[in-house]
PDB file of N, CA and C in Angstrom:
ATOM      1  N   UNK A   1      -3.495   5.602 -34.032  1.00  0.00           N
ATOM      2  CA  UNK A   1      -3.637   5.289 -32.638  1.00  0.00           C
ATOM      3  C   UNK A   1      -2.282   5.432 -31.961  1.00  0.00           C
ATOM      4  N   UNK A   2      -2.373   6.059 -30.949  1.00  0.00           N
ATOM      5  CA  UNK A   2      -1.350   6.521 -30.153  1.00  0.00           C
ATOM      6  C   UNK A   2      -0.813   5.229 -29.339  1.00  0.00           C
ATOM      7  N   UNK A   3       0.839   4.863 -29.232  1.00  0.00           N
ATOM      8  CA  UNK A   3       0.857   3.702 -28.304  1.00  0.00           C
ATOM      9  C   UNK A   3       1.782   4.450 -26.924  1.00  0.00           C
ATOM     10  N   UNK A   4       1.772   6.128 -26.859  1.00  0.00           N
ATOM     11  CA  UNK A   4       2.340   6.327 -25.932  1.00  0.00           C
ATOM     12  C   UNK A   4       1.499   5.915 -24.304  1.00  0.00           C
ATOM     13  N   UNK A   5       2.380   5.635 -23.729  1.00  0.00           N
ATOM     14  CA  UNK A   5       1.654   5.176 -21.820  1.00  0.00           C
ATOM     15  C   UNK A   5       1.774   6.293 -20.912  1.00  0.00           C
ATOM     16  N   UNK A   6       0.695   6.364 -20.218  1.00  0.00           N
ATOM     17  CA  UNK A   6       0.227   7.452 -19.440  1.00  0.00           C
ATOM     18  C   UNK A   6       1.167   7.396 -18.474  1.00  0.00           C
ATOM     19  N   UNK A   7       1.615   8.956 -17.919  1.00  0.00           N
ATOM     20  CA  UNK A   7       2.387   9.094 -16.788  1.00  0.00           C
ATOM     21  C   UNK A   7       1.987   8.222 -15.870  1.00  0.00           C
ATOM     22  N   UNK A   8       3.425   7.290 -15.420  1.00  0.00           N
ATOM     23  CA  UNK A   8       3.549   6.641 -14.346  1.00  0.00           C
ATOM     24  C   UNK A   8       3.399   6.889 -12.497  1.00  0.00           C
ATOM     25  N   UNK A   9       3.856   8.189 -12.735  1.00  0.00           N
ATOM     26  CA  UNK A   9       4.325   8.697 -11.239  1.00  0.00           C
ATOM     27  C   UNK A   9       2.564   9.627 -10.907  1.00  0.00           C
ATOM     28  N   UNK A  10       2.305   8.909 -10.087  1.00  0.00           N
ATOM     29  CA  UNK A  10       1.351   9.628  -9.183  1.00  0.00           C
ATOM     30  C   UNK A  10       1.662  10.534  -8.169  1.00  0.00           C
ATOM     31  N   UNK A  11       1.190  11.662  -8.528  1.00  0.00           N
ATOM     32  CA  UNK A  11       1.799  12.207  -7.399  1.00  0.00           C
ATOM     33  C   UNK A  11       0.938  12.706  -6.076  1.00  0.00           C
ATOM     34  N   UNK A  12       1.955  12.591  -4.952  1.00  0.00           N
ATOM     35  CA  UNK A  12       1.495  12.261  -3.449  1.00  0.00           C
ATOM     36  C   UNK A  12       0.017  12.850  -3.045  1.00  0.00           C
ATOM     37  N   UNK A  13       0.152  14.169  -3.541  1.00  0.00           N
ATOM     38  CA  UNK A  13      -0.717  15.346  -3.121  1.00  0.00           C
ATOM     39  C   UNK A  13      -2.048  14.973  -3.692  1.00  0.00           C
ATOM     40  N   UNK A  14      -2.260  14.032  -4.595  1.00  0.00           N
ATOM     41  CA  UNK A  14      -3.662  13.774  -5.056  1.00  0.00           C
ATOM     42  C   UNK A  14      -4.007  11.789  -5.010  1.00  0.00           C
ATOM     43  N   UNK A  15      -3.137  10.996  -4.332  1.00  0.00           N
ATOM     44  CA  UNK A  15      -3.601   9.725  -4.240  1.00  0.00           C
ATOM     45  C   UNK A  15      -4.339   9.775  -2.955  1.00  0.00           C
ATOM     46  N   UNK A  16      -5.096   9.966  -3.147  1.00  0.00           N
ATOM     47  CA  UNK A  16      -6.451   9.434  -1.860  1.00  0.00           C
ATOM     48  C   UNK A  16      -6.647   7.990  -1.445  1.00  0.00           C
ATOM     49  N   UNK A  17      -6.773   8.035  -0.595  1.00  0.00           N
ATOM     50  CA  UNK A  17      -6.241   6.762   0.164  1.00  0.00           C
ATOM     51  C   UNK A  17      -7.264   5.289  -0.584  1.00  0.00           C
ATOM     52  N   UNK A  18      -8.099   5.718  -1.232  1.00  0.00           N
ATOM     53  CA  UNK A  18      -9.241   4.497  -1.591  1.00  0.00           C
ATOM     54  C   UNK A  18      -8.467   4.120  -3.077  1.00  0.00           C
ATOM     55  N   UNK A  19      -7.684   4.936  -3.728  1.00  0.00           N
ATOM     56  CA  UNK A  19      -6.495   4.843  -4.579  1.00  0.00           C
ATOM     57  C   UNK A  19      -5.882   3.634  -4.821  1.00  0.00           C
ATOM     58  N   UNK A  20      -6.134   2.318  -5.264  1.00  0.00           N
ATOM     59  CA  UNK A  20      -5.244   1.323  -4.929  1.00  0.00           C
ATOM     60  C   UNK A  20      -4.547   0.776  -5.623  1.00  0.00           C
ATOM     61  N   UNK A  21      -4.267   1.833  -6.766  1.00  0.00           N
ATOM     62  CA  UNK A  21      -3.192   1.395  -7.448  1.00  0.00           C
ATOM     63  C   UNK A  21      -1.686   1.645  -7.300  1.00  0.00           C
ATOM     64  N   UNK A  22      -0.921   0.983  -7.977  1.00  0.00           N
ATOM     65  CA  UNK A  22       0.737   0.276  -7.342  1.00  0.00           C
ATOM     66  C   UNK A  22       1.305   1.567  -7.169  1.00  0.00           C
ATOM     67  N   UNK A  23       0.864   2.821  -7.927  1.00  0.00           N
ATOM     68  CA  UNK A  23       1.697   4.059  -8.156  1.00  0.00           C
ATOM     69  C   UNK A  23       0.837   5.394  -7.306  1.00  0.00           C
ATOM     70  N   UNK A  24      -0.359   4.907  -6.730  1.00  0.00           N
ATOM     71  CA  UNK A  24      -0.535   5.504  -6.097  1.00  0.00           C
ATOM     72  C   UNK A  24      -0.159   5.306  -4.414  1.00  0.00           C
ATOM     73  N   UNK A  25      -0.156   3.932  -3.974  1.00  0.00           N
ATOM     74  CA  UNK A  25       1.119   3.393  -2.708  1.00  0.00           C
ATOM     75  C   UNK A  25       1.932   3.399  -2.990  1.00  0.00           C
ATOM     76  N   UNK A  26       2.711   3.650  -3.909  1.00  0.00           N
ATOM     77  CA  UNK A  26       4.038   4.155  -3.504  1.00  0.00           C
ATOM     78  C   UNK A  26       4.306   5.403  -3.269  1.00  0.00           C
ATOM     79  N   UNK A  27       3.271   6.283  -4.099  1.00  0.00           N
ATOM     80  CA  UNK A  27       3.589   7.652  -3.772  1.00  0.00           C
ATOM     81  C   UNK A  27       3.164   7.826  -2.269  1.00  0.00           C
ATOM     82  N   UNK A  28       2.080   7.603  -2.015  1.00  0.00           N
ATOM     83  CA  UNK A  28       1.540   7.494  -0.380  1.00  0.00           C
ATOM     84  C   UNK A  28       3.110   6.925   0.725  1.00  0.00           C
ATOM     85  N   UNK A  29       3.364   5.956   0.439  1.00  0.00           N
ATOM     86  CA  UNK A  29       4.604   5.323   0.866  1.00  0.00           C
ATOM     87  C   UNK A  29       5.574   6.442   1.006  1.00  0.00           C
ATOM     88  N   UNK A  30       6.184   6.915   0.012  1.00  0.00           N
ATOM     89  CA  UNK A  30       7.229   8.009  -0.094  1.00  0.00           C
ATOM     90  C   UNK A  30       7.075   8.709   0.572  1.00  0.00           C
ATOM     91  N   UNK A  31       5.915   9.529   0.335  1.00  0.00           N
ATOM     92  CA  UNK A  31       5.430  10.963   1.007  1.00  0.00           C
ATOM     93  C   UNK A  31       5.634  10.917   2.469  1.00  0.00           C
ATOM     94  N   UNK A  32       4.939   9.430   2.852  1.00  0.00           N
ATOM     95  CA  UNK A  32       5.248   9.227   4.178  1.00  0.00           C
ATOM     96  C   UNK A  32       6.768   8.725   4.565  1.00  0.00           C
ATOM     97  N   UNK A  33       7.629   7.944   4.188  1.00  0.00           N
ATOM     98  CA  UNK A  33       9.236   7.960   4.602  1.00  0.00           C
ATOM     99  C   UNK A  33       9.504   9.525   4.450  1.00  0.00           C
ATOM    100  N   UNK A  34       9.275  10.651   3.801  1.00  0.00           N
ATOM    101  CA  UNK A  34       9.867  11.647   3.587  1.00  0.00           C
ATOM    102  C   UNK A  34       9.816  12.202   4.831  1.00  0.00           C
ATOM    103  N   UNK A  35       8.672  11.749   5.814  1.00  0.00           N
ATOM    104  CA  UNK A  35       8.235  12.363   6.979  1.00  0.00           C
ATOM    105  C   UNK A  35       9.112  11.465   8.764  1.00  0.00           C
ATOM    106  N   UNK A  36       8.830  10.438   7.926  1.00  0.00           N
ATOM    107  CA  UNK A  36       9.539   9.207   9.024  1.00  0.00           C
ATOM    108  C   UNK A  36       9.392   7.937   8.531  1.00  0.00           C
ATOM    109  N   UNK A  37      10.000   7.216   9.861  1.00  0.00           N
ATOM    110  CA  UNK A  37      10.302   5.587   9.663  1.00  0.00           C
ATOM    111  C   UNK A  37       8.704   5.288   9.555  1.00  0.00           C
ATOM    112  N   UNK A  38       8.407   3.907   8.966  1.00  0.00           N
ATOM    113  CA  UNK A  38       7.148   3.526   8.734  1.00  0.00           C
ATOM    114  C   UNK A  38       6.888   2.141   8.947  1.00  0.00           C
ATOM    115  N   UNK A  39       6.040   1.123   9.674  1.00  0.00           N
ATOM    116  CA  UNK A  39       6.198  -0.184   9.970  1.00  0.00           C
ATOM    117  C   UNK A  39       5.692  -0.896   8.797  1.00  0.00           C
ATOM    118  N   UNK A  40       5.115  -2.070   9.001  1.00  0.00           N
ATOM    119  CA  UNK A  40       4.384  -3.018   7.863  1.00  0.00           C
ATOM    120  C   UNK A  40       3.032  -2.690   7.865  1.00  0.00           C
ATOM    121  N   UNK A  41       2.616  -2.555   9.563  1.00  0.00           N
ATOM    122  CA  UNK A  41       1.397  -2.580  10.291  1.00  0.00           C
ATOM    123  C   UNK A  41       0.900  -1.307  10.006  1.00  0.00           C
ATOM    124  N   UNK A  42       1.610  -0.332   9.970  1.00  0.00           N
ATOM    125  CA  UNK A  42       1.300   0.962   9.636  1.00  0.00           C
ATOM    126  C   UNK A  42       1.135   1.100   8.342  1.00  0.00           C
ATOM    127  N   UNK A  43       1.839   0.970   7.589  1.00  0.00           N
ATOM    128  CA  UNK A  43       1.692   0.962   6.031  1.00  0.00           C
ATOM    129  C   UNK A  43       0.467   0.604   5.774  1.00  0.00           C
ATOM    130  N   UNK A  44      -0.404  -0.714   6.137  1.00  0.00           N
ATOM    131  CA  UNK A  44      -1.420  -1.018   6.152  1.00  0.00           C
ATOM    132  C   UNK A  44      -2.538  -0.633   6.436  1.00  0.00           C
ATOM    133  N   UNK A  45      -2.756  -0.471   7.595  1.00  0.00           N
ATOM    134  CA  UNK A  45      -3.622   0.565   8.386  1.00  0.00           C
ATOM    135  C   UNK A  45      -3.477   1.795   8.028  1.00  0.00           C
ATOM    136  N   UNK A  46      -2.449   2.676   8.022  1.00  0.00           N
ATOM    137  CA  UNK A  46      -3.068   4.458   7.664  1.00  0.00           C
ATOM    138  C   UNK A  46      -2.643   4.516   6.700  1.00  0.00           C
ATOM    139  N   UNK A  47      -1.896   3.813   5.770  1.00  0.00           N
ATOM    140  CA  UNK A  47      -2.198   4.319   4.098  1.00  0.00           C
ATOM    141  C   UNK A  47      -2.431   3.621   2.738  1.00  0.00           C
ATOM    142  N   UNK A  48      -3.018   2.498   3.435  1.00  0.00           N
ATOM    143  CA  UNK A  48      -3.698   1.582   2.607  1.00  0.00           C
ATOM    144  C   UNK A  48      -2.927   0.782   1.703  1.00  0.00           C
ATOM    145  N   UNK A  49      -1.721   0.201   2.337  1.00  0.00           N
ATOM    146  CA  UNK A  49      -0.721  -0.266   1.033  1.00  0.00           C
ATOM    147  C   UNK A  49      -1.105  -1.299   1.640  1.00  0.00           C
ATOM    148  N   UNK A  50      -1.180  -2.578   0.918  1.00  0.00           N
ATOM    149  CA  UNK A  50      -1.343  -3.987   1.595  1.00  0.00           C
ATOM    150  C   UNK A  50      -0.096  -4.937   1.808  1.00  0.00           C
ATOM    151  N   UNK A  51       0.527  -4.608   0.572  1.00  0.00           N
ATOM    152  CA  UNK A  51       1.657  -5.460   0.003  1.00  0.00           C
ATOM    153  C   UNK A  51       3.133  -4.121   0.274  1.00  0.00           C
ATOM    154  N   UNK A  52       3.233  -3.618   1.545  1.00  0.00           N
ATOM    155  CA  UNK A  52       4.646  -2.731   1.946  1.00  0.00           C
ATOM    156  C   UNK A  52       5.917  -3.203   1.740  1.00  0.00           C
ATOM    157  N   UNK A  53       6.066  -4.488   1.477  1.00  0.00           N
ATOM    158  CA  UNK A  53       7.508  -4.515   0.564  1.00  0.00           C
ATOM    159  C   UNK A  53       7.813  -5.036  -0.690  1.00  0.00           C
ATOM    160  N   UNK A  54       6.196  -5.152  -1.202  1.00  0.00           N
ATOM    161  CA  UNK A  54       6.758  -4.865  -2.793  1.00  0.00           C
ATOM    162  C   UNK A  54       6.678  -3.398  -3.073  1.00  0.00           C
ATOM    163  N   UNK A  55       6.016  -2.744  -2.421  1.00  0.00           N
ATOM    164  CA  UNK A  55       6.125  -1.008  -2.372  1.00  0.00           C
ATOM    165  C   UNK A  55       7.686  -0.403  -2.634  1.00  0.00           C
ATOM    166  N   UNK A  56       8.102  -1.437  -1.692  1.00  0.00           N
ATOM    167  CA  UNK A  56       9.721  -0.806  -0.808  1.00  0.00           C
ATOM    168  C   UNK A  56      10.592  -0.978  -1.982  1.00  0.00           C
ATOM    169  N   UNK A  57      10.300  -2.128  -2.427  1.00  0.00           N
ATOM    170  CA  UNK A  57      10.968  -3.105  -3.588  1.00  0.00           C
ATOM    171  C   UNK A  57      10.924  -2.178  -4.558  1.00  0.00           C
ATOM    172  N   UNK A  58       9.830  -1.606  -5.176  1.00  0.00           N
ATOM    173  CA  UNK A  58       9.773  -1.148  -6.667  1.00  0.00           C
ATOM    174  C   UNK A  58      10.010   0.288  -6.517  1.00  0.00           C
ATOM    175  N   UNK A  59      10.283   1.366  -5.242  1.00  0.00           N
ATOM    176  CA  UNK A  59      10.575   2.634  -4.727  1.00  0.00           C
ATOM    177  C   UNK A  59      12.256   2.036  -4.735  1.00  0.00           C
ATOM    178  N   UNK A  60      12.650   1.231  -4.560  1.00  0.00           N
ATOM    179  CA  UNK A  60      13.777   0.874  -4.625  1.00  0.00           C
ATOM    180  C   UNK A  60      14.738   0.882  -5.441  1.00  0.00           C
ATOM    181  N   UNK A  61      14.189   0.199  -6.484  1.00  0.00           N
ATOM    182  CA  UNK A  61      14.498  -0.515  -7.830  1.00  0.00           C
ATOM    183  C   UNK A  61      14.663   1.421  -8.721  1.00  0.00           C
ATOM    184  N   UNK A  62      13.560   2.172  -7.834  1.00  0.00           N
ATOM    185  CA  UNK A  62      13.563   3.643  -8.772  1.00  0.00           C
ATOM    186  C   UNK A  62      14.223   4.282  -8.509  1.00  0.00           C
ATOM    187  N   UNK A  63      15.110   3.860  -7.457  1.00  0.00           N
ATOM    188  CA  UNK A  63      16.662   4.525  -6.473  1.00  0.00           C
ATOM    189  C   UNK A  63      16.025   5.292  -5.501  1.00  0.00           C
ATOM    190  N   UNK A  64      15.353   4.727  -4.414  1.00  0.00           N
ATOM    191  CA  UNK A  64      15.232   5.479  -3.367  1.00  0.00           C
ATOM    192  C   UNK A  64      16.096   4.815  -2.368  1.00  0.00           C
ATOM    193  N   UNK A  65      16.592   5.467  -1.158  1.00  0.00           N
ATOM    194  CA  UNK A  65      17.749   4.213  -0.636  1.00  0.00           C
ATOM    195  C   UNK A  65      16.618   4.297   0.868  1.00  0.00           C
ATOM    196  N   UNK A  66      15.989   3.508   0.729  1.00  0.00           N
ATOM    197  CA  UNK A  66      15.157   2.886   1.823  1.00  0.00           C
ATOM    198  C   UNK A  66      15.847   1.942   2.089  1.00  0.00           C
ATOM    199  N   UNK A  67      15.480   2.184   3.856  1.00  0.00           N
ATOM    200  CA  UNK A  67      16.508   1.055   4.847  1.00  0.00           C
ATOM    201  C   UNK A  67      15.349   0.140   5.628  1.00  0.00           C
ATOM    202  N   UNK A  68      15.929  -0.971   5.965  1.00  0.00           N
ATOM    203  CA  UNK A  68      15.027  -2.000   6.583  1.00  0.00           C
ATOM    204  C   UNK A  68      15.435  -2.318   8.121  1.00  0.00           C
ATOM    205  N   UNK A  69      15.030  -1.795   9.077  1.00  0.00           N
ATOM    206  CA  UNK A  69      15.000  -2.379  10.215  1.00  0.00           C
ATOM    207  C   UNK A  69      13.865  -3.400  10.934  1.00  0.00           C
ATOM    208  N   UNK A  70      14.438  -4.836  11.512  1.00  0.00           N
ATOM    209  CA  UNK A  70      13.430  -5.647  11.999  1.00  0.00           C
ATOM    210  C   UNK A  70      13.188  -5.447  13.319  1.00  0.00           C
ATOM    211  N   UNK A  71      11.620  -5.321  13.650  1.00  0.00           N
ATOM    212  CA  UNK A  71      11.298  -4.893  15.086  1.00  0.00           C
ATOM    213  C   UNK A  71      10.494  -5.879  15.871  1.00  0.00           C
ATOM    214  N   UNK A  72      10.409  -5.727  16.554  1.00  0.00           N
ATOM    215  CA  UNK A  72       9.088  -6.404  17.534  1.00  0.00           C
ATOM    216  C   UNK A  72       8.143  -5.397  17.646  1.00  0.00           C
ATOM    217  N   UNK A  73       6.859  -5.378  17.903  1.00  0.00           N
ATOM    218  CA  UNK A  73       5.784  -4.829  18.010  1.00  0.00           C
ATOM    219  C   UNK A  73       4.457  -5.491  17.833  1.00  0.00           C
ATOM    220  N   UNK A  74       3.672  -4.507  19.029  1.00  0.00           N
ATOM    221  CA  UNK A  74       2.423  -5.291  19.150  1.00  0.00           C
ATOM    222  C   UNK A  74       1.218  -4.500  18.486  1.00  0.00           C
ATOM    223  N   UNK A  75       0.686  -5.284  17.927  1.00  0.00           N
ATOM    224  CA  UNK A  75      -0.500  -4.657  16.664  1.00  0.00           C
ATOM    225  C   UNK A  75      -1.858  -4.361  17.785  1.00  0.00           C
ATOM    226  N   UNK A  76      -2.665  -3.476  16.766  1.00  0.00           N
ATOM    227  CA  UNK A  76      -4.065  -2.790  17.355  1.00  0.00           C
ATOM    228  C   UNK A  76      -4.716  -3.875  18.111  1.00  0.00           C
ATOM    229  N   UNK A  77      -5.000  -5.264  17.950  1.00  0.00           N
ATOM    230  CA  UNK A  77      -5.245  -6.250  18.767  1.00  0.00           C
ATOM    231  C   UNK A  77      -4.522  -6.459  19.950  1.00  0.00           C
ATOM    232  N   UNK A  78      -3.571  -6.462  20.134  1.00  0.00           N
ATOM    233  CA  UNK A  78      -2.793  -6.907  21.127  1.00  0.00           C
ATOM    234  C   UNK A  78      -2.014  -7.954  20.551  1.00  0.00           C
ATOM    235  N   UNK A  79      -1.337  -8.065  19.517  1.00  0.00           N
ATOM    236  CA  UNK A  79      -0.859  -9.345  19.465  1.00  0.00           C
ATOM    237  C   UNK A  79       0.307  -8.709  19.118  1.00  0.00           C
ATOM    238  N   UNK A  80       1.628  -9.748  19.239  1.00  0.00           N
ATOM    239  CA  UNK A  80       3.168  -9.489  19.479  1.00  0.00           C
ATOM    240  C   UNK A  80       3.512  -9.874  18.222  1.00  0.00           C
ATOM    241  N   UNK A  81       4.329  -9.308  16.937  1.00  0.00           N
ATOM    242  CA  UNK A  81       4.896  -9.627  16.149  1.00  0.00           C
ATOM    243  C   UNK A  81       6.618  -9.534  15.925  1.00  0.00           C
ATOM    244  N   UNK A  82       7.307 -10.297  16.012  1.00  0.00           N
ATOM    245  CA  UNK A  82       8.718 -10.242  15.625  1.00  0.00           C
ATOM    246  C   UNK A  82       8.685 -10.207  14.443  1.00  0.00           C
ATOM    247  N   UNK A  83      10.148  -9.684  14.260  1.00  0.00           N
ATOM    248  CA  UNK A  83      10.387  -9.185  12.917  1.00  0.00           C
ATOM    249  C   UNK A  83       9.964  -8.583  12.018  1.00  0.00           C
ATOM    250  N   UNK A  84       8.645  -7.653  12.099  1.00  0.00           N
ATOM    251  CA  UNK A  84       8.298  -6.950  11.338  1.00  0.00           C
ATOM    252  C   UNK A  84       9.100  -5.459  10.967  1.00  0.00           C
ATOM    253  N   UNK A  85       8.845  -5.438   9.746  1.00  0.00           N
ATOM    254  CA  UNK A  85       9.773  -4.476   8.769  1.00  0.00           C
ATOM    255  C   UNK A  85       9.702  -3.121   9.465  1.00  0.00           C
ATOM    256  N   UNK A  86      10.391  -1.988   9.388  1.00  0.00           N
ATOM    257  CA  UNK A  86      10.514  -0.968   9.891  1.00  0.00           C
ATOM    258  C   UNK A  86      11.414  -0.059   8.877  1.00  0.00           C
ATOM    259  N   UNK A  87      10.534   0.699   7.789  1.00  0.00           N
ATOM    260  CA  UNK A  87      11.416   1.155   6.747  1.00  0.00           C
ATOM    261  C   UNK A  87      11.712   2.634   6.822  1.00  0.00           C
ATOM    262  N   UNK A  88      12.805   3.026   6.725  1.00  0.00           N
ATOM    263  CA  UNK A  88      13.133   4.681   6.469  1.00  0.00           C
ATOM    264  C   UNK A  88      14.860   4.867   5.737  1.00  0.00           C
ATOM    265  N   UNK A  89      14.338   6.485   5.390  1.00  0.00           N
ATOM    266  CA  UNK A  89      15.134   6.918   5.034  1.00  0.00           C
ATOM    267  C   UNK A  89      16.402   7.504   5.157  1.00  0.00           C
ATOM    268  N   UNK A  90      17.865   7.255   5.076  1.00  0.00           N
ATOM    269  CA  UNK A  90      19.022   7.536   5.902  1.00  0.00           C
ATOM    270  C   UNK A  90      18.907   6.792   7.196  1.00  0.00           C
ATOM    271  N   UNK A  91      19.381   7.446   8.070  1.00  0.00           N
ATOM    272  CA  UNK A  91      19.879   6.685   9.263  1.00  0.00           C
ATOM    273  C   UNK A  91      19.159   5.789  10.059  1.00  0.00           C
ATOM    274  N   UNK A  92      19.344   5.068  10.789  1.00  0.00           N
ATOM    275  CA  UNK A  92      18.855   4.267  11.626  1.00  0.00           C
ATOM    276  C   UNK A  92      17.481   5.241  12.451  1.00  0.00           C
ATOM    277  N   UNK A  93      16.618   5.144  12.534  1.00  0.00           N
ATOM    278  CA  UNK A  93      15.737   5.715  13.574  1.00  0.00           C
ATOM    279  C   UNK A  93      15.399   5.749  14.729  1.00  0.00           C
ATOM    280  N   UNK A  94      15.511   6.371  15.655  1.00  0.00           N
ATOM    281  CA  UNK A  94      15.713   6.934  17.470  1.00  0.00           C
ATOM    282  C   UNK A  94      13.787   6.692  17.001  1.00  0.00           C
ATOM    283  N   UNK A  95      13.818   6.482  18.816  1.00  0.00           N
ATOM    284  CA  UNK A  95      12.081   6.389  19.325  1.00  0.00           C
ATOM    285  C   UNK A  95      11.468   7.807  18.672  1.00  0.00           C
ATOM    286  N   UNK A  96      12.778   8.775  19.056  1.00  0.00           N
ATOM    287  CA  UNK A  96      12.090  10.069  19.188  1.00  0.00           C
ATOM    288  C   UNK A  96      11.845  10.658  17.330  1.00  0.00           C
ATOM    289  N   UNK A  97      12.438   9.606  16.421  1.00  0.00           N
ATOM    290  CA  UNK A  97      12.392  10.293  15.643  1.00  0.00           C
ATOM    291  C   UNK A  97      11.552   9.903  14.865  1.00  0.00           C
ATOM    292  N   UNK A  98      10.492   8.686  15.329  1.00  0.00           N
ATOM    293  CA  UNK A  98       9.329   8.095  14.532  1.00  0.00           C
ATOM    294  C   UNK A  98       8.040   8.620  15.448  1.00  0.00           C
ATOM    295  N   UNK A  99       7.396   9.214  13.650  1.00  0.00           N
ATOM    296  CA  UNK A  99       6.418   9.807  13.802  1.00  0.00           C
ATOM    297  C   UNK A  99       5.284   8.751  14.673  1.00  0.00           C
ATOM    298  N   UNK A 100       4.566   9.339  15.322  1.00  0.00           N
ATOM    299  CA  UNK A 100       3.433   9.132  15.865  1.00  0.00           C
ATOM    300  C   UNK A 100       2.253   9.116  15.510  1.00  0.00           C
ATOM    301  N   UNK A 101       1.131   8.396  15.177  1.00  0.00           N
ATOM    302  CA  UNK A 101       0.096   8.787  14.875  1.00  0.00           C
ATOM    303  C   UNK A 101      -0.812   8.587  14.917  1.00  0.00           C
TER     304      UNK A 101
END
């Protein structure tokens, strides 16, 4: 009996969003910082991660240098949240440079 463990890394191009395992949000996660900054609220809503900073945490820990900015913003309800997370890659992020969607 074999005790080797199955590849870890999921990769982006085939985690479908109903996917909910830890290695398939992070790859979802990545794929998306590769593109732009990403909120908490967003993480949630369009790519199904529930838990976005233990995501951040363990993409972290694998040396990705994800940055944390705290924002204000108001969710699909209307309601106002401070301090929610705002994660990307390299520099600080301009309005113009977070994706839309």
């Amino acid at each position: 009996m074999s005790t080797k463990k199955a590849d870890q890394q999921a990769s982006p191009k085939k985690t479908h969003l109903k996917n909910t395992t830890a290695a398939a949000q992070r790859a979802r996660l990545l794929e998306r910082l590769q593109v732009g900054a990403v909120d908490t609220i967003e993480a949630r809503r369009d790519l199904n991660v529930m838990m976005p900073a233990a995501r951040v945490k363990e993409l972290r820990d694998a040396g990705h240098p994800i940055q944390t900015q705290r924002i204000t913003m108001t969710d699909d309800q209307g309601r106002t949240h401070a301090g929610v997370a705002r994660y990307y890659l390299g520099t600080v992020p301009t309005e113009d440079s977070v994706v839309q969607e």
